[in-house]
N, C-alpha and C. Protein backbone atom coordinates (compact mmCIF):
# COMPACT_ATOMS: atom_id res chain seq x y z
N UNK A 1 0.83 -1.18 0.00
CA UNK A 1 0.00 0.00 0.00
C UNK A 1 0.88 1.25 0.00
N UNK A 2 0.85 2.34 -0.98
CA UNK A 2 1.25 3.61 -1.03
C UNK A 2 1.11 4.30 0.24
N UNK A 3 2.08 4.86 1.00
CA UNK A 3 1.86 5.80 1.72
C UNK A 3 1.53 7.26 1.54
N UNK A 4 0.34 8.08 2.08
CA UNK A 4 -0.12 8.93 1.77
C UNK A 4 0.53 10.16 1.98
N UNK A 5 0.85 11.11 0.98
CA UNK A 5 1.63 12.34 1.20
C UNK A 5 1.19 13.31 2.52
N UNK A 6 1.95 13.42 3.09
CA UNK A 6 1.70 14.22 4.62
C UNK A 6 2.19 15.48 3.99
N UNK A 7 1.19 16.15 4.77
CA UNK A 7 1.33 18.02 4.22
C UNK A 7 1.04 18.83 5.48
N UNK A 8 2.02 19.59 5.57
CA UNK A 8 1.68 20.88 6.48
C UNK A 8 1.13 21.99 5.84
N UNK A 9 0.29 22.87 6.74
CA UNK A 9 0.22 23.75 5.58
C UNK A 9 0.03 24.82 6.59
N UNK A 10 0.78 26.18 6.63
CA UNK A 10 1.21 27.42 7.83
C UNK A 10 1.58 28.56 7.09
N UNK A 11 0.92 29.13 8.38
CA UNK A 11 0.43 30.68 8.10
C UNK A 11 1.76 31.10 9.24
N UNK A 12 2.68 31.51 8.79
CA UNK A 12 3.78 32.08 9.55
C UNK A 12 3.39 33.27 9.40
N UNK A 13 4.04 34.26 10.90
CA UNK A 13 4.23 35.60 10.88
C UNK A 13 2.55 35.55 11.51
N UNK A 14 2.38 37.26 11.32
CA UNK A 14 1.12 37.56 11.91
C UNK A 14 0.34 38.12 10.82
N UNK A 15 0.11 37.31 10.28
CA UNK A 15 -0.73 37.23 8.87
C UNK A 15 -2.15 36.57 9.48
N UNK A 16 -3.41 36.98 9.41
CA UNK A 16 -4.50 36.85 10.16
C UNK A 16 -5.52 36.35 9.02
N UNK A 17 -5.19 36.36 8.08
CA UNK A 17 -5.90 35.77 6.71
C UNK A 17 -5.63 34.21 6.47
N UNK A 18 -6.48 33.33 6.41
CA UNK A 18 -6.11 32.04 6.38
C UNK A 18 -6.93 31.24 5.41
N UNK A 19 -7.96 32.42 4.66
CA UNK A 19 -9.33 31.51 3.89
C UNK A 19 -8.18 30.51 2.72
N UNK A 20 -7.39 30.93 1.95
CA UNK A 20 -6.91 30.63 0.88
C UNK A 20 -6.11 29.56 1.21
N UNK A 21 -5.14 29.34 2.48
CA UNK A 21 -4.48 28.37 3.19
C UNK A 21 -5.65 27.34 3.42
N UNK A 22 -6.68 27.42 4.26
CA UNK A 22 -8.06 26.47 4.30
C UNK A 22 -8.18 25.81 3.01
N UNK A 23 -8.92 26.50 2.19
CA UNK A 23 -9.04 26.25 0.67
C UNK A 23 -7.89 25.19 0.13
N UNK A 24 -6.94 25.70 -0.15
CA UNK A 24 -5.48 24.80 -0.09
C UNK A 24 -5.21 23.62 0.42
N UNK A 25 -5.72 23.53 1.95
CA UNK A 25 -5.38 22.32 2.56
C UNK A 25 -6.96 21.61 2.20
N UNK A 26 -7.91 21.83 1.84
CA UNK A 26 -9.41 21.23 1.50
C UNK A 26 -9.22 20.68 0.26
N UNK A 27 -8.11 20.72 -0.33
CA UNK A 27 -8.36 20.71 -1.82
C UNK A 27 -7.19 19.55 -2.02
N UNK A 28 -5.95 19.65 -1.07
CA UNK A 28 -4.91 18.94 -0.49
C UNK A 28 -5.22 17.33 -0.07
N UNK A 29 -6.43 17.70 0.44
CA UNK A 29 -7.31 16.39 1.22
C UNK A 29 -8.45 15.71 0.67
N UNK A 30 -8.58 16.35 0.02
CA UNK A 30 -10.01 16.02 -1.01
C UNK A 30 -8.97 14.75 -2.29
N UNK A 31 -7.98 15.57 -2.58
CA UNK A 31 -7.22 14.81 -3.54
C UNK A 31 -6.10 13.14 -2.96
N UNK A 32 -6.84 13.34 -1.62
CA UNK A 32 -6.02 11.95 -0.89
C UNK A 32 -4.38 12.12 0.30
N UNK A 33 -4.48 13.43 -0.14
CA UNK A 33 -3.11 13.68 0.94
C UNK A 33 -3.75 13.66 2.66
N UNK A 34 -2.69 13.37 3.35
CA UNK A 34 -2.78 13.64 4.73
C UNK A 34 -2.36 15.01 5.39
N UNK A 35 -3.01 16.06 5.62
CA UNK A 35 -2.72 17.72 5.88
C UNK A 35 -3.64 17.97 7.19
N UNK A 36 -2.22 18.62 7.58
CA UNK A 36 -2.26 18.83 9.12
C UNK A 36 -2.21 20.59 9.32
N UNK A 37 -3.24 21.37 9.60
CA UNK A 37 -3.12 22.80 9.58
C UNK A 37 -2.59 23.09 11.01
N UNK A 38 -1.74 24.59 10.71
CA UNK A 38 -1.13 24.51 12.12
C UNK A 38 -1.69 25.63 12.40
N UNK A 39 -2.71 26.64 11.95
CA UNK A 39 -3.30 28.03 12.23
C UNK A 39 -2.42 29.13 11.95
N UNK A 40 -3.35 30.10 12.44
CA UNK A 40 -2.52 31.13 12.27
C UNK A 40 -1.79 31.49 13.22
N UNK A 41 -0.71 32.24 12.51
CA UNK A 41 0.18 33.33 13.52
C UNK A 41 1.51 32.17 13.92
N UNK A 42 1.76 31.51 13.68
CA UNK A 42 3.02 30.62 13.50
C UNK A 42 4.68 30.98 13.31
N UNK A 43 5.23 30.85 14.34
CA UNK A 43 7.14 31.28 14.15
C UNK A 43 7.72 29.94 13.18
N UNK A 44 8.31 30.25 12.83
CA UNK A 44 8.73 29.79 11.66
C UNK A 44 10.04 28.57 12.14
N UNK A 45 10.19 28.72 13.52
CA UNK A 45 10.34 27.47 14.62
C UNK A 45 9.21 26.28 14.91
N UNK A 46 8.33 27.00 15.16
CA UNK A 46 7.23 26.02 15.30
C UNK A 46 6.36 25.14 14.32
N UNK A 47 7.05 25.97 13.17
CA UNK A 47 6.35 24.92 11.33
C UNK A 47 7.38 24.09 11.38
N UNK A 48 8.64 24.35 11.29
CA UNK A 48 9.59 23.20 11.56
C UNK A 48 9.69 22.19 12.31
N UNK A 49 9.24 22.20 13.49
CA UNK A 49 9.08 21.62 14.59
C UNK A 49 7.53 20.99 14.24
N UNK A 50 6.52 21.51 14.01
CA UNK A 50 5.53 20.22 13.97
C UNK A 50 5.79 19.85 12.31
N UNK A 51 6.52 20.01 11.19
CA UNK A 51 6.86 19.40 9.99
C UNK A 51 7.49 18.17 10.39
N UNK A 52 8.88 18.13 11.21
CA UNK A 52 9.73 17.18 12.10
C UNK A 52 8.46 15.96 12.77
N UNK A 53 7.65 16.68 13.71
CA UNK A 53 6.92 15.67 14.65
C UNK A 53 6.04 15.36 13.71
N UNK A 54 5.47 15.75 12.92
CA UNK A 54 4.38 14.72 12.04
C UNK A 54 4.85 14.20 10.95
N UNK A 55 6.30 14.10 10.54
CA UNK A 55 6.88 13.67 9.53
C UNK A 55 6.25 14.19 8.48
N UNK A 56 6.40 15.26 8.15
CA UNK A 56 5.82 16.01 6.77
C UNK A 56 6.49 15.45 5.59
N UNK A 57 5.68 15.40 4.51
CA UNK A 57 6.56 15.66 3.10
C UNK A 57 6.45 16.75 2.15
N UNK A 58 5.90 17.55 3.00
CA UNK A 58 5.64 18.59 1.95
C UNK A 58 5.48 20.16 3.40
N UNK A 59 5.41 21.20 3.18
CA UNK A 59 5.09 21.97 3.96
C UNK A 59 4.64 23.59 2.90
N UNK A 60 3.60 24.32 3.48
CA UNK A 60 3.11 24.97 2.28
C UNK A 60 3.18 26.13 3.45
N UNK A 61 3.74 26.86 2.99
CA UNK A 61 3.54 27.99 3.44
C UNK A 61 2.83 29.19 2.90
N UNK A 62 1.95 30.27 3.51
CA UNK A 62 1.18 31.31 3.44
C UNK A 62 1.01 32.30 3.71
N UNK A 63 1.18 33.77 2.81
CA UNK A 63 1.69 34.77 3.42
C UNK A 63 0.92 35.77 2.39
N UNK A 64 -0.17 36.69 3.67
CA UNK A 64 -0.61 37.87 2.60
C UNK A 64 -0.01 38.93 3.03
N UNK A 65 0.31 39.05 4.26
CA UNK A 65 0.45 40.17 4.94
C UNK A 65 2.59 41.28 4.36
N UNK A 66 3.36 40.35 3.31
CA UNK A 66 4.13 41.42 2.74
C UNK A 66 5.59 41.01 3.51
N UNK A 67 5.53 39.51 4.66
CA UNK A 67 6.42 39.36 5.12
C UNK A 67 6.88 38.37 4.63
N UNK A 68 6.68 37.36 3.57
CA UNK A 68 7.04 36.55 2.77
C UNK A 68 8.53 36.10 2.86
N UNK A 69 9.13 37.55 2.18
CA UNK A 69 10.40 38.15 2.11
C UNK A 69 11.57 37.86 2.88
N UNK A 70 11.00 37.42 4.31
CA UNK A 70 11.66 37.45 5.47
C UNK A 70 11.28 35.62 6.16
N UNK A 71 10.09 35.67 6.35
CA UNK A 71 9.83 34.53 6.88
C UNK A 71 10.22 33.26 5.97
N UNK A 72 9.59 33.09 5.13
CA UNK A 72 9.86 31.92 4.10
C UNK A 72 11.00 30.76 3.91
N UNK A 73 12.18 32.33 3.68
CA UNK A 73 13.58 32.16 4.09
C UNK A 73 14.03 31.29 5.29
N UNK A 74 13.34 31.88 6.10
CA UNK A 74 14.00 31.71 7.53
C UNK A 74 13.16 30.26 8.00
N UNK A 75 12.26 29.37 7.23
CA UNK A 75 11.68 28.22 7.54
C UNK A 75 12.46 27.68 6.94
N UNK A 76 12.50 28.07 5.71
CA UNK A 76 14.10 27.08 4.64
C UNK A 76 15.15 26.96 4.73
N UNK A 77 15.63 27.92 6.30
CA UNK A 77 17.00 27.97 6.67
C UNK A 77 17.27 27.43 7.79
N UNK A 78 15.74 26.91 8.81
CA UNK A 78 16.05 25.72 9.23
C UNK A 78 15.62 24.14 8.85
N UNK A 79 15.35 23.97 7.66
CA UNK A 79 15.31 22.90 7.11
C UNK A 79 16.77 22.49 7.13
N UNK A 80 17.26 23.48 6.23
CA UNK A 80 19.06 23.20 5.74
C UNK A 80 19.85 23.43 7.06
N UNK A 81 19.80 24.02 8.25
CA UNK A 81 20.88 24.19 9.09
C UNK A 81 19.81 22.56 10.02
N UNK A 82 19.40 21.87 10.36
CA UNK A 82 19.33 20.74 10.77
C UNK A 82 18.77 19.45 9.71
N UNK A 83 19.73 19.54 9.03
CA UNK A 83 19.66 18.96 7.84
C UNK A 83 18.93 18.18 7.13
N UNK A 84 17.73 18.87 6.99
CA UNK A 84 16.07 18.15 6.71
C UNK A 84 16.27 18.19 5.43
N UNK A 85 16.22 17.28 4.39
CA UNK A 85 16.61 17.72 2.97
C UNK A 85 15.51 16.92 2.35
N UNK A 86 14.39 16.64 2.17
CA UNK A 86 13.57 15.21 2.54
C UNK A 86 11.98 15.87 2.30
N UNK A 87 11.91 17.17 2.31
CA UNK A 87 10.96 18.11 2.26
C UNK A 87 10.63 19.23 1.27
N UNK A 88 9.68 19.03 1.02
CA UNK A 88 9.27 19.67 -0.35
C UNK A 88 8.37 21.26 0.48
N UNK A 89 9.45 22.49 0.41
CA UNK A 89 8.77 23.38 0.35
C UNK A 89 8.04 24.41 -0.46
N UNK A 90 6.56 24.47 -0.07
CA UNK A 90 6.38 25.93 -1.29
C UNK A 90 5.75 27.14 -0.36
N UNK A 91 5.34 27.65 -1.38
CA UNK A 91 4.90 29.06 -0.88
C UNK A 91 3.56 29.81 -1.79
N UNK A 92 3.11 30.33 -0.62
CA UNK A 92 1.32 30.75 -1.89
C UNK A 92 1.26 32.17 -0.97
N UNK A 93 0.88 32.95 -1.78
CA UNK A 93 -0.51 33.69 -1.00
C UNK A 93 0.20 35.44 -1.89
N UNK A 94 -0.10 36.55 -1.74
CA UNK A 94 0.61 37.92 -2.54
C UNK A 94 1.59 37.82 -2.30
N UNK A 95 2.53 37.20 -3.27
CA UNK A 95 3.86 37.20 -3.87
C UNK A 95 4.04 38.28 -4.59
N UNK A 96 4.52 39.11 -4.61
CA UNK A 96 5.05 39.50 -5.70
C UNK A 96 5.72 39.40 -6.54
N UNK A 97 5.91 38.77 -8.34
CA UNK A 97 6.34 38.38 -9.37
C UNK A 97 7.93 38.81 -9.00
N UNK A 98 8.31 39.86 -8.28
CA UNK A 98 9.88 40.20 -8.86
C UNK A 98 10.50 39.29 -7.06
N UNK A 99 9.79 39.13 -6.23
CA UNK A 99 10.47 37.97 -5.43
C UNK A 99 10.45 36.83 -5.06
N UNK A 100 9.99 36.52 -6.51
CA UNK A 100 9.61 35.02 -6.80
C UNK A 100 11.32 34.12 -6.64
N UNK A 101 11.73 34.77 -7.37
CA UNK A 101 13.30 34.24 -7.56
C UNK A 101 14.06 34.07 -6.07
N UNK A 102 13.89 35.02 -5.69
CA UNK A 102 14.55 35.17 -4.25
C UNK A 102 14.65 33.97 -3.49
N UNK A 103 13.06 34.04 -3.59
CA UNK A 103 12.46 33.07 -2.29
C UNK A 103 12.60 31.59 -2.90
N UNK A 104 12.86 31.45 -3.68
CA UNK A 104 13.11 30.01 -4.66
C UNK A 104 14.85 30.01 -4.60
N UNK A 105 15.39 30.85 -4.33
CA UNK A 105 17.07 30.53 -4.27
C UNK A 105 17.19 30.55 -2.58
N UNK A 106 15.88 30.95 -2.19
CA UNK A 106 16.38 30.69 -0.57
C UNK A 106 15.67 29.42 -0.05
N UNK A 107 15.06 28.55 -0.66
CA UNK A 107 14.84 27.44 -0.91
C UNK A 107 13.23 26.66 -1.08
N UNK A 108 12.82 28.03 -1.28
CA UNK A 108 11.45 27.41 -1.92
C UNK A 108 11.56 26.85 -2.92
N UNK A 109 10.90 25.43 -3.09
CA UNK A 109 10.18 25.12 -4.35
C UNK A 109 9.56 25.94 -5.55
N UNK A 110 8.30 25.86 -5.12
CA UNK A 110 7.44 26.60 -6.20
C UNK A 110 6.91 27.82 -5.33
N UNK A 111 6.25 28.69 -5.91
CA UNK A 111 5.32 30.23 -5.23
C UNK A 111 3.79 29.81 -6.36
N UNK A 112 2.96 29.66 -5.66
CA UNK A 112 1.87 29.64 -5.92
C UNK A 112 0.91 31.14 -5.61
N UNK A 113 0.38 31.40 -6.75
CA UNK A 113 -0.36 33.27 -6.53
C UNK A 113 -1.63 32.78 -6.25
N UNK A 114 -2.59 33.82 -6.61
CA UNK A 114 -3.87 34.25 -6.19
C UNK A 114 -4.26 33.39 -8.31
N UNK A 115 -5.13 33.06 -7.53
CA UNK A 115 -5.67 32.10 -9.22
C UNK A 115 -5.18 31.11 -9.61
N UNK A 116 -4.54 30.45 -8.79
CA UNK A 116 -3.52 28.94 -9.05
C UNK A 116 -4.54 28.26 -8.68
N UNK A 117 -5.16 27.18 -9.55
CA UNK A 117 -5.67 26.25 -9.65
C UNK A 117 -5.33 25.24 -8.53
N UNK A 118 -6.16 24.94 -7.89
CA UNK A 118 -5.35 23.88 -6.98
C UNK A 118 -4.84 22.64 -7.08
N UNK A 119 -5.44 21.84 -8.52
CA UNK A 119 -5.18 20.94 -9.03
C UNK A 119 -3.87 21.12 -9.58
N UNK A 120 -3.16 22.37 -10.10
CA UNK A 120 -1.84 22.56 -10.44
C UNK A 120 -0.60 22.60 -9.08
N UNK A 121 -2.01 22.96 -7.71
CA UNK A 121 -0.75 22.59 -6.51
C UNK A 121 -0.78 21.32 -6.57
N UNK A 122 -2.07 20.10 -6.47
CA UNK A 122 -1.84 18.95 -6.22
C UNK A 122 -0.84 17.97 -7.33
N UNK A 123 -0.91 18.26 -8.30
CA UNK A 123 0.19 18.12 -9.57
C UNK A 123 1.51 18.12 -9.21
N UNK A 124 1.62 19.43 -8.98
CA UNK A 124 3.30 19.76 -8.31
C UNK A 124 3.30 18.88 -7.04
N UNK A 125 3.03 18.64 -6.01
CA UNK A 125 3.22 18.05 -5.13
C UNK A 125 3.77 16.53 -5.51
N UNK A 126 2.94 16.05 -6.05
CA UNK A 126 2.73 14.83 -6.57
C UNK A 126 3.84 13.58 -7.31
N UNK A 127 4.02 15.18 -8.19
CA UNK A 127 5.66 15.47 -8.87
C UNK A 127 7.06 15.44 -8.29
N UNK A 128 6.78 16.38 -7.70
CA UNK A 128 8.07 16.66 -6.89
C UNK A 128 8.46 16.02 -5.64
N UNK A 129 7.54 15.68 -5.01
CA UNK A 129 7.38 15.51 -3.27
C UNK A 129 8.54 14.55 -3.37
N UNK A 130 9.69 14.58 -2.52
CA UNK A 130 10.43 13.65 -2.11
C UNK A 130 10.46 12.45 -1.31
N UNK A 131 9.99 11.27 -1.97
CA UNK A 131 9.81 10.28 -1.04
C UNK A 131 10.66 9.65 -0.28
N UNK A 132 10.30 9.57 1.09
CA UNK A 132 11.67 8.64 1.60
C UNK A 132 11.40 7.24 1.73
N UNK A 133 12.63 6.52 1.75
CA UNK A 133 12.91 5.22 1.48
C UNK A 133 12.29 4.35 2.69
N UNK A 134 11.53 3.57 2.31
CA UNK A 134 10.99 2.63 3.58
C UNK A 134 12.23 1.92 4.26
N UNK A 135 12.25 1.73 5.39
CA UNK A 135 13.28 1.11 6.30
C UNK A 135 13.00 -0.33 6.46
């Protein structure tokens, strides 16, 4: 039996908007994944830390509020400084087109906008998600 893709899906920072993250993880679950919401208002310690305890394979992060820029980074920089390499991160919510790049060399995956089909997140996931090796 296939094991089912485990997904986090967090609203870091104090971003108080969460309909589109909901939506996301409804659409996440509808398509057969296992997604675990962690709410809002999340340090970017504590997505790491329940990604770790629920064995994530994926972690989606969500950001309207303009701090993207800052936070995103700093979830992908403790993936790589305790050497989680095993995890498929992305990112959704007002991106702006010119720090798309950024946040993808600081180790996002993909940036998902406002009008992304969700079937094109469940696609990418699907795709990409790094499976680990049964023991």
């Amino acid at each position: 039996m296939e094991q089912r893709i485990r997904v986090i899906v967090a609203k870091p920072g104090l971003d108080g908007h969460d309909r589109g993250a909901k939506v996301v993880a409804r659409a996440l679950r509808d398509a057969g994944m296992e997604v675990i919401y962690t709410g809002l208002r999340q340090t970017p310690e504590a997505i790491f830390r329940a990604c770790v305890q629920e064995d994530a394979d994926v972690v989606c992060l969500s950001s309207l509020s303009g701090a993207h820029d800052y936070l995103f980074p700093k979830v992908a920089s403790l993936f790589q400084e305790n050497n989680v390499e095993d995890v498929l991160i992305l990112g959704g919510g007002i991106i702006p087109v010119e720090d798309v790049q950024a946040l993808k060399d600081g180790g996002i995956a993909e940036i998902f906008g406002p009008g992304t089909r969700t079937q094109d997140i469940v696609d990418f996931i699907r795709t990409n998600v790094k499976r680990r090796q049964s023991s």
